[in-house]
Every structure is written in C-alpha cells, then in structure tokens.
C-alpha atoms as a PDB file:
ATOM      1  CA  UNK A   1      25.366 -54.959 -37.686  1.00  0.00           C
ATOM      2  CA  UNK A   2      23.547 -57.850 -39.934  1.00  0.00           C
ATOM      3  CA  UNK A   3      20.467 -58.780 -39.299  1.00  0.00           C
ATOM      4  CA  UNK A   4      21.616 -62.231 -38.303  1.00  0.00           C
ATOM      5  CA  UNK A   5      22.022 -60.713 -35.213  1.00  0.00           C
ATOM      6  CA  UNK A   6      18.167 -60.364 -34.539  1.00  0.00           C
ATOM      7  CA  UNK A   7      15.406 -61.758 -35.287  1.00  0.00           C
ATOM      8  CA  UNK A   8      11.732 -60.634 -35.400  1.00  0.00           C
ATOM      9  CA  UNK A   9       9.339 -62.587 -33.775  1.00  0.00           C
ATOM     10  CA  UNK A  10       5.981 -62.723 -31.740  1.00  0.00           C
ATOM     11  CA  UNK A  11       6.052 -60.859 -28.244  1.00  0.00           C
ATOM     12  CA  UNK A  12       3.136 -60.239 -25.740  1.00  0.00           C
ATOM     13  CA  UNK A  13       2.662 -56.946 -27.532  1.00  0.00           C
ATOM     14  CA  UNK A  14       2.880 -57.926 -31.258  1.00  0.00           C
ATOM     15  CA  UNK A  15       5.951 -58.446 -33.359  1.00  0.00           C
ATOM     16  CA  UNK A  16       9.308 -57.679 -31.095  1.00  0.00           C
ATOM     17  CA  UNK A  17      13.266 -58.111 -31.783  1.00  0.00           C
ATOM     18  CA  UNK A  18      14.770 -60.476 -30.347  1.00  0.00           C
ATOM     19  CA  UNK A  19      18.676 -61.040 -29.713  1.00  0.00           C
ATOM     20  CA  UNK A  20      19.845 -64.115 -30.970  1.00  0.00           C
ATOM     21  CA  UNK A  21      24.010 -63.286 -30.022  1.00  0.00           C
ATOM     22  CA  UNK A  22      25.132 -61.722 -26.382  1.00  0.00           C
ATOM     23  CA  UNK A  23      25.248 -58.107 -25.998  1.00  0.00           C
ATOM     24  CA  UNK A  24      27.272 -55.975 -23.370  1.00  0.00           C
ATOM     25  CA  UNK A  25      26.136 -52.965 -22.105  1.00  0.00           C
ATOM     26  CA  UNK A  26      26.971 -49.879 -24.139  1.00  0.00           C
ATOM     27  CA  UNK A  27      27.239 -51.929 -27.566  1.00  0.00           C
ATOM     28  CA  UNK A  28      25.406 -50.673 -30.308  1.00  0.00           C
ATOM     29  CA  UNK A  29      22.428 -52.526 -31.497  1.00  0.00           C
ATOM     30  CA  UNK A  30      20.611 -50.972 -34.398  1.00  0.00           C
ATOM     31  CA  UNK A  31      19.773 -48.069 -36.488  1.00  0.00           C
ATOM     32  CA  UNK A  32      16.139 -46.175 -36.820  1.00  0.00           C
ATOM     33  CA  UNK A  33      16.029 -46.152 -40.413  1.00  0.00           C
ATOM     34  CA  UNK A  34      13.311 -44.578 -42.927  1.00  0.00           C
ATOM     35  CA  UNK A  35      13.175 -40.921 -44.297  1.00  0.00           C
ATOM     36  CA  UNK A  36      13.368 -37.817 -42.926  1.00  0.00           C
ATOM     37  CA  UNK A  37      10.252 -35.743 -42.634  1.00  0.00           C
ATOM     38  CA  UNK A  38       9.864 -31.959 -41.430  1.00  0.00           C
ATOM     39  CA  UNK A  39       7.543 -32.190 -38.296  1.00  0.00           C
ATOM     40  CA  UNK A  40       4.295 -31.160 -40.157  1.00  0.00           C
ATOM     41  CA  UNK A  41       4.744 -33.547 -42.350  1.00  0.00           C
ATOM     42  CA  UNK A  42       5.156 -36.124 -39.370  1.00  0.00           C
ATOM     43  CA  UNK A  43       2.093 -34.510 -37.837  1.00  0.00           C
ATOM     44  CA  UNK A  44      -0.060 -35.542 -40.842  1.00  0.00           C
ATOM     45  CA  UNK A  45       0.887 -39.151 -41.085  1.00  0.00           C
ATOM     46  CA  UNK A  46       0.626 -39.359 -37.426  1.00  0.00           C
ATOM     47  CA  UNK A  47      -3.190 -38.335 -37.746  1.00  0.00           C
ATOM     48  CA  UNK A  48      -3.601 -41.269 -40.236  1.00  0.00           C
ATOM     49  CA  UNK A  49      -2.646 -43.564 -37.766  1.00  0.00           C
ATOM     50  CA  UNK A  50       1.166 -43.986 -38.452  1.00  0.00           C
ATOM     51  CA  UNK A  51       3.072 -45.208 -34.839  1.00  0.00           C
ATOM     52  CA  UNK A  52       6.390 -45.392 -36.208  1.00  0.00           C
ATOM     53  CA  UNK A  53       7.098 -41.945 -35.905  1.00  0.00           C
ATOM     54  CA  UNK A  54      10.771 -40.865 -33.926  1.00  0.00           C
ATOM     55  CA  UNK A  55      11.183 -37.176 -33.748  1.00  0.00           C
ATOM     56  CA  UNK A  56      15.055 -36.316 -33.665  1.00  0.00           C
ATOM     57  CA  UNK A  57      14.693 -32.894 -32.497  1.00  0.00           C
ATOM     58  CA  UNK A  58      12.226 -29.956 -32.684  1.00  0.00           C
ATOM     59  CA  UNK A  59      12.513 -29.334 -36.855  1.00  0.00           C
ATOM     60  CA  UNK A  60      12.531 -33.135 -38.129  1.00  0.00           C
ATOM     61  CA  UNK A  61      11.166 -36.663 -37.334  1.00  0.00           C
ATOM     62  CA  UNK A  62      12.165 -39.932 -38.787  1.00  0.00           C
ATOM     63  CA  UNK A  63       9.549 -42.055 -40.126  1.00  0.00           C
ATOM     64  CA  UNK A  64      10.076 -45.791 -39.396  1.00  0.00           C
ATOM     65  CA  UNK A  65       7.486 -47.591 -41.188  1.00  0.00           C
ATOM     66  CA  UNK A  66       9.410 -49.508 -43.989  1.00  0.00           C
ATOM     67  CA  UNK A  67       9.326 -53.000 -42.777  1.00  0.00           C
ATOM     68  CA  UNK A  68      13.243 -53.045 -43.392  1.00  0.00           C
ATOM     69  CA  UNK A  69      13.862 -50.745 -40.557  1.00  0.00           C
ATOM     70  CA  UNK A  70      14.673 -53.222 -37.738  1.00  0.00           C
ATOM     71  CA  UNK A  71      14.372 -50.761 -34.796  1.00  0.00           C
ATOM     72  CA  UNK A  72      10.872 -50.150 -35.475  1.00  0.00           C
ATOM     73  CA  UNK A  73       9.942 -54.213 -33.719  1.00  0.00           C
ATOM     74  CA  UNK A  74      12.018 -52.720 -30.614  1.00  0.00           C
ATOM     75  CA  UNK A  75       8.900 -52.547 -27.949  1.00  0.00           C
ATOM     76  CA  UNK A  76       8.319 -50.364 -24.803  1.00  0.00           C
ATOM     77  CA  UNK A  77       9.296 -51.842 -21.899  1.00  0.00           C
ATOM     78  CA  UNK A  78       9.036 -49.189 -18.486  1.00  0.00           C
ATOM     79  CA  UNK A  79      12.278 -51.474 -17.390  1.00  0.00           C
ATOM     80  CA  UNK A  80      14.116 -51.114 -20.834  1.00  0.00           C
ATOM     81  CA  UNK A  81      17.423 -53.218 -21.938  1.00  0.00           C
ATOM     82  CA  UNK A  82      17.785 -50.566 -24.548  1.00  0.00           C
ATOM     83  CA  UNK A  83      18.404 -47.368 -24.350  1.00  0.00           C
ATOM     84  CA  UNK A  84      18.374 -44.481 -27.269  1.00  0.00           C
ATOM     85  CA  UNK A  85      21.056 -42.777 -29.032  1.00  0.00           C
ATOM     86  CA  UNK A  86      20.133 -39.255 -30.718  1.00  0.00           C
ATOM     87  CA  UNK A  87      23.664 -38.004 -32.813  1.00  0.00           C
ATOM     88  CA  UNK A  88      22.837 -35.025 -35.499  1.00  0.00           C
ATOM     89  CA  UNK A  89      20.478 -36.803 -37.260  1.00  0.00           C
ATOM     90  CA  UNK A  90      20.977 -40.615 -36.793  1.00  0.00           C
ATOM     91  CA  UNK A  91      18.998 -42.801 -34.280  1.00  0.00           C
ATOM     92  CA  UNK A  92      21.234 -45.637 -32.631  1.00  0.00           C
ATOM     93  CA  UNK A  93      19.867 -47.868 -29.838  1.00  0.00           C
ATOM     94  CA  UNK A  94      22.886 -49.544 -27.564  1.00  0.00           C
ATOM     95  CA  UNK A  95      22.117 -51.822 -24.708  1.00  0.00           C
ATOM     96  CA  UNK A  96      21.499 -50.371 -21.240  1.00  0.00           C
ATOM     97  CA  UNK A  97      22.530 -54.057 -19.527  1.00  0.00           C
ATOM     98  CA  UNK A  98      23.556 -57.069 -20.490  1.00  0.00           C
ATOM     99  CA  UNK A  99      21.457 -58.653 -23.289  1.00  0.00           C
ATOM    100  CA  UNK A 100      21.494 -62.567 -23.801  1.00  0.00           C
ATOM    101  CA  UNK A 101      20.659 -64.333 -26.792  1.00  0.00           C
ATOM    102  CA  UNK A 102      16.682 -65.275 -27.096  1.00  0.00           C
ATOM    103  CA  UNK A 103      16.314 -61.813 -24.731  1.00  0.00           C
ATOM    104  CA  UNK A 104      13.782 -59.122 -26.392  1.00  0.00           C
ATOM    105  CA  UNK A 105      15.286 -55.904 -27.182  1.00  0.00           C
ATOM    106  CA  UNK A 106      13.039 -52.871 -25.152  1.00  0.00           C
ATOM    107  CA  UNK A 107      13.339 -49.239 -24.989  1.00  0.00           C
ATOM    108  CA  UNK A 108      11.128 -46.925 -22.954  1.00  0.00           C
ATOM    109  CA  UNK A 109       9.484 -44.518 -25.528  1.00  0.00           C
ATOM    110  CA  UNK A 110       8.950 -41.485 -22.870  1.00  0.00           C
ATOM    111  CA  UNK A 111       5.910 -40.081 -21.815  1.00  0.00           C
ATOM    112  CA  UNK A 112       4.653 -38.141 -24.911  1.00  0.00           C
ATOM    113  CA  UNK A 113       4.300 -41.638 -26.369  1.00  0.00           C
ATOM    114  CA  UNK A 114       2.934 -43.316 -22.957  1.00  0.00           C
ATOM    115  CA  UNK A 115       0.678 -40.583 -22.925  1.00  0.00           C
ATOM    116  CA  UNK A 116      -0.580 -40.936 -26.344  1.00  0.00           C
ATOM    117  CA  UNK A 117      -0.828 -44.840 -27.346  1.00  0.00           C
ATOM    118  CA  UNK A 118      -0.135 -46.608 -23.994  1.00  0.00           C
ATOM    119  CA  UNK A 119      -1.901 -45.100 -21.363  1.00  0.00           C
ATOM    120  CA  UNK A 120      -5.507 -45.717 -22.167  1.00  0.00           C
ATOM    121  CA  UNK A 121      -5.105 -49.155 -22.565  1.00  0.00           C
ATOM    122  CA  UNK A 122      -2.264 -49.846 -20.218  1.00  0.00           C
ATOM    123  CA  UNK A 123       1.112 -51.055 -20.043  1.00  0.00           C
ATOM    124  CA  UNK A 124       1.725 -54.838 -20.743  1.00  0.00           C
ATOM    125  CA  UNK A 125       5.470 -55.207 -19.870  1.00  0.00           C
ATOM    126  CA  UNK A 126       6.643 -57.337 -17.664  1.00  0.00           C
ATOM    127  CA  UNK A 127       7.651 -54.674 -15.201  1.00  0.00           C
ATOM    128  CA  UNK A 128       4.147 -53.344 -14.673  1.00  0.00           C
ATOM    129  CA  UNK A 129       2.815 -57.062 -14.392  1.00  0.00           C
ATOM    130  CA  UNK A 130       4.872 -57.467 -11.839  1.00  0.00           C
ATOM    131  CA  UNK A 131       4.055 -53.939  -9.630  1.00  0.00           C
ATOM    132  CA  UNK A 132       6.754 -51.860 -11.049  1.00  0.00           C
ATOM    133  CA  UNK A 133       6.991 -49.169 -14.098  1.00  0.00           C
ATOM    134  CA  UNK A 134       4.614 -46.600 -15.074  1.00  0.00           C
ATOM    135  CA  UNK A 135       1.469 -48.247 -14.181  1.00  0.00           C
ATOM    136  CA  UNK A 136       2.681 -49.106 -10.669  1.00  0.00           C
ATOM    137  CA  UNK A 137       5.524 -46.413  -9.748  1.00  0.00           C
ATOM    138  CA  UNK A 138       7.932 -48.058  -7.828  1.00  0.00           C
ATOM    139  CA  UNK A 139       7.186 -45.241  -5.346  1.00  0.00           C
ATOM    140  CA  UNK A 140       4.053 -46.635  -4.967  1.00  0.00           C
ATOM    141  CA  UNK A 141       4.898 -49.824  -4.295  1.00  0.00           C
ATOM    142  CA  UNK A 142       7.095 -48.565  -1.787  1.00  0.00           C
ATOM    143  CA  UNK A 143       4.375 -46.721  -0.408  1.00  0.00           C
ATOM    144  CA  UNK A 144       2.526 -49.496  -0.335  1.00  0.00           C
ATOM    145  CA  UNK A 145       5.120 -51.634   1.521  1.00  0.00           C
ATOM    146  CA  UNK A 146       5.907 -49.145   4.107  1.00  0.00           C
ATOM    147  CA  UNK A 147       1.755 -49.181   4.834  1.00  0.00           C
ATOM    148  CA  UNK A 148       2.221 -52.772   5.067  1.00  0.00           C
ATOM    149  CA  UNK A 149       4.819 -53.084   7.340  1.00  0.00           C
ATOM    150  CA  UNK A 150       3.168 -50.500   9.855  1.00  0.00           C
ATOM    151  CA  UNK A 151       0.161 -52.400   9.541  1.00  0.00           C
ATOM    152  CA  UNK A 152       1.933 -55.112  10.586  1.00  0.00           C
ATOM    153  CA  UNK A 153       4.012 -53.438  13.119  1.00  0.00           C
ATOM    154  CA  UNK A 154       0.584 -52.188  14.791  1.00  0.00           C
ATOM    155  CA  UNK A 155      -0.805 -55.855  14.559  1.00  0.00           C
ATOM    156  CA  UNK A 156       1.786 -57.115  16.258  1.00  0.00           C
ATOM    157  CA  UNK A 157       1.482 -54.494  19.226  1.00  0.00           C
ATOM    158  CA  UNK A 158      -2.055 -55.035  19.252  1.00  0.00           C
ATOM    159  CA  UNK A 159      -1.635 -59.039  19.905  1.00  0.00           C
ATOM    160  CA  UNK A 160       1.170 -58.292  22.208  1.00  0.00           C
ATOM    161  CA  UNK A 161      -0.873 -56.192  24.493  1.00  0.00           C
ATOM    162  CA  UNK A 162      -3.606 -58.547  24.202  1.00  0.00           C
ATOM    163  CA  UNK A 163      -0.847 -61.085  25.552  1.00  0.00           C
ATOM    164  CA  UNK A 164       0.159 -58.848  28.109  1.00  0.00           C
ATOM    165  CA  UNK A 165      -3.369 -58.666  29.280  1.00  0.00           C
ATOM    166  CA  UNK A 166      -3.914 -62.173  29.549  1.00  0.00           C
ATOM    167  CA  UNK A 167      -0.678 -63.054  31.527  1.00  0.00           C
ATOM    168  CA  UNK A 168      -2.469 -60.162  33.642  1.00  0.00           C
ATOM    169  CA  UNK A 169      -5.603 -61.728  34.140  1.00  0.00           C
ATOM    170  CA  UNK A 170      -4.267 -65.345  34.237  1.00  0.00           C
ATOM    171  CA  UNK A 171      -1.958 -63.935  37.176  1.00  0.00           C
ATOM    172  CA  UNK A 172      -5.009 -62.157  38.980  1.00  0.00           C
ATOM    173  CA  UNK A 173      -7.294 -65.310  38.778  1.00  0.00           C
ATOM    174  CA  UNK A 174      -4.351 -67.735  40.006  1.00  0.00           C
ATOM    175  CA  UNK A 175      -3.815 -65.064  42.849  1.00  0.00           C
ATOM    176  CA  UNK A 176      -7.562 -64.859  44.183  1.00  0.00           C
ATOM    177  CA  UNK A 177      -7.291 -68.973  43.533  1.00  0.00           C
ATOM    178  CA  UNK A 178      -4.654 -69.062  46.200  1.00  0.00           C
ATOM    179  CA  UNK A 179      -6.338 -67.134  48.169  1.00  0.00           C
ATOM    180  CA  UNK A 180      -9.569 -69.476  48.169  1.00  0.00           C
ATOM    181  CA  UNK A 181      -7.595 -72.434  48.767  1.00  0.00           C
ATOM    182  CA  UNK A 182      -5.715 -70.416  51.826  1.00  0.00           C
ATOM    183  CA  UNK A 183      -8.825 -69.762  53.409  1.00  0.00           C
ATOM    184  CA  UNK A 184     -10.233 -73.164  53.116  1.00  0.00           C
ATOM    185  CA  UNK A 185      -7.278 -74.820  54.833  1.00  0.00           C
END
C-alpha cells in the first residue's frame, strides 16, 4: 500500500500510525520491514537497547529499526484494531475491526513483550485507562462488579429489614396507643 495511506504522528505513547483512508476488517495494512537477523544476533542488539525487534519464528527475527519501516509506529494497545500476520518469513498486519480514517493503528505485542518493556511501567492504552486489558483483566472487573452488586443486594436487604422493623414497631406503639385511649374513655 503507499504510504499516503498513513501517516505518523504523535500518540499518548510516542510516535503512532495513524489511518488517514477507511479500513475493513481483514484488509491488509502494512509490512514489518528491515533485515533478517538469526536470533543471537537479535539477542545482542536487543541488549543494546533495540525495541524494534519481531521474531518470526524460533531461528530468525526481523529487525525493524530503519525509520522507513512503517509498522514499527504501530503501538500496543491490550484492545488492538490490528492484528498480526506471520507467512514464511513476511510480517503483514490486517485490521481486526473496522478502522476509520484519523483512527490509530494498534496491535497487542503478547506477553513476552508486556512482560519485558510494559509491565514495569504500566500500560497506557486506552483500554486499561478505562478498567479493561492487561492491567485491569476484564475478569477482574467482572469480579469486581459481581462484589458490587452483592454488596448492593445485601444493602438493600439490610434497609429492607430495617423497614420491616419499623412498620413493626410503628404498628406496636399505635396498638398500645389504642389501648391507652380505650381505657381512658
């Protein structure tokens, strides 16, 4: 695809790509370009601080530092719009959903890469802002919506039995008040 299909621009986590034409789901995107290293090799540069390291299988890794590899501004997102291709030796990313222009394009880069750059600093998509993704499993959050509603449930049992007791006592007092007022007349 030309690149006047994208453009790079500034994200909340750095530079990102950005869609500047619709995109359906299952239409290819963009290539992971650079050259191919053996996975020592990828091992070293990784220990020199390179990020832009994609390894295609268990023998060779793709190295996407040149600035003219597009897919390398595609950020982590834990609710991606992108999702990645692995054929032989070629790295394709095609949209997951439905992409609209101005949209940024994110993939989720797995858990050896969570694990390594992410983690100790956190996630800053906007799924985890928002209580979902890795930070804040959606199991949690279900979790922590079923606690909620039986909280609630329990709350409103408690003021319902505190109700019930003071229709009770309201009734007891208004019965010994008839009382008094019988034996007065």
């Amino acid at each position: 695809m030309p690149k006047s299909n994208f453009r790079v621009g500034r994200s909340k986590t750095g530079l990102g790509l950005f869609a500047l034409k619709k995109f359906r789901k299952g239409d290819y995107l963009v290539t992971y370009q650079g050259r191919k290293l053996t996975n020592p090799q990828a091992e070293e540069l990784e220990a020199r601080g390179n990020k832009y390291l994609f390894e295609i299988n268990s023998r060779w890794t793709r190295d996407g530092s040149p600035r003219s590899n597009l897919a390398r501004y595609v950020n982590h997102s834990c609710a991606p719009n992108v999702e990645t291709m692995i054929r032989g030796h070629k790295i394709t990313y095609e949209a997951c959903k439905g992409i609209y222009p101005g949209d940024e394009l994110l993939v989720d880069y797995g858990k050896n890469y969570w694990d390594i750059f992410i983690k100790k600093h956190g996630c800053r998509c906007d799924a985890c802002k928002a209580g979902g993704g890795r930070t804040n499993p959606p199991w949690l959050k279900k979790n922590k919506e079923k606690r909620r509603r039986l909280r609630e449930a329990a709350e409103r049992r408690l003021k319902l039995k505190k109700l019930k007791a003071k229709k009770a006592n309201a009734k007891k007092l208004n019965a010994q008040r008839r009382k008094k007022q019988k034996k007065r007349r």
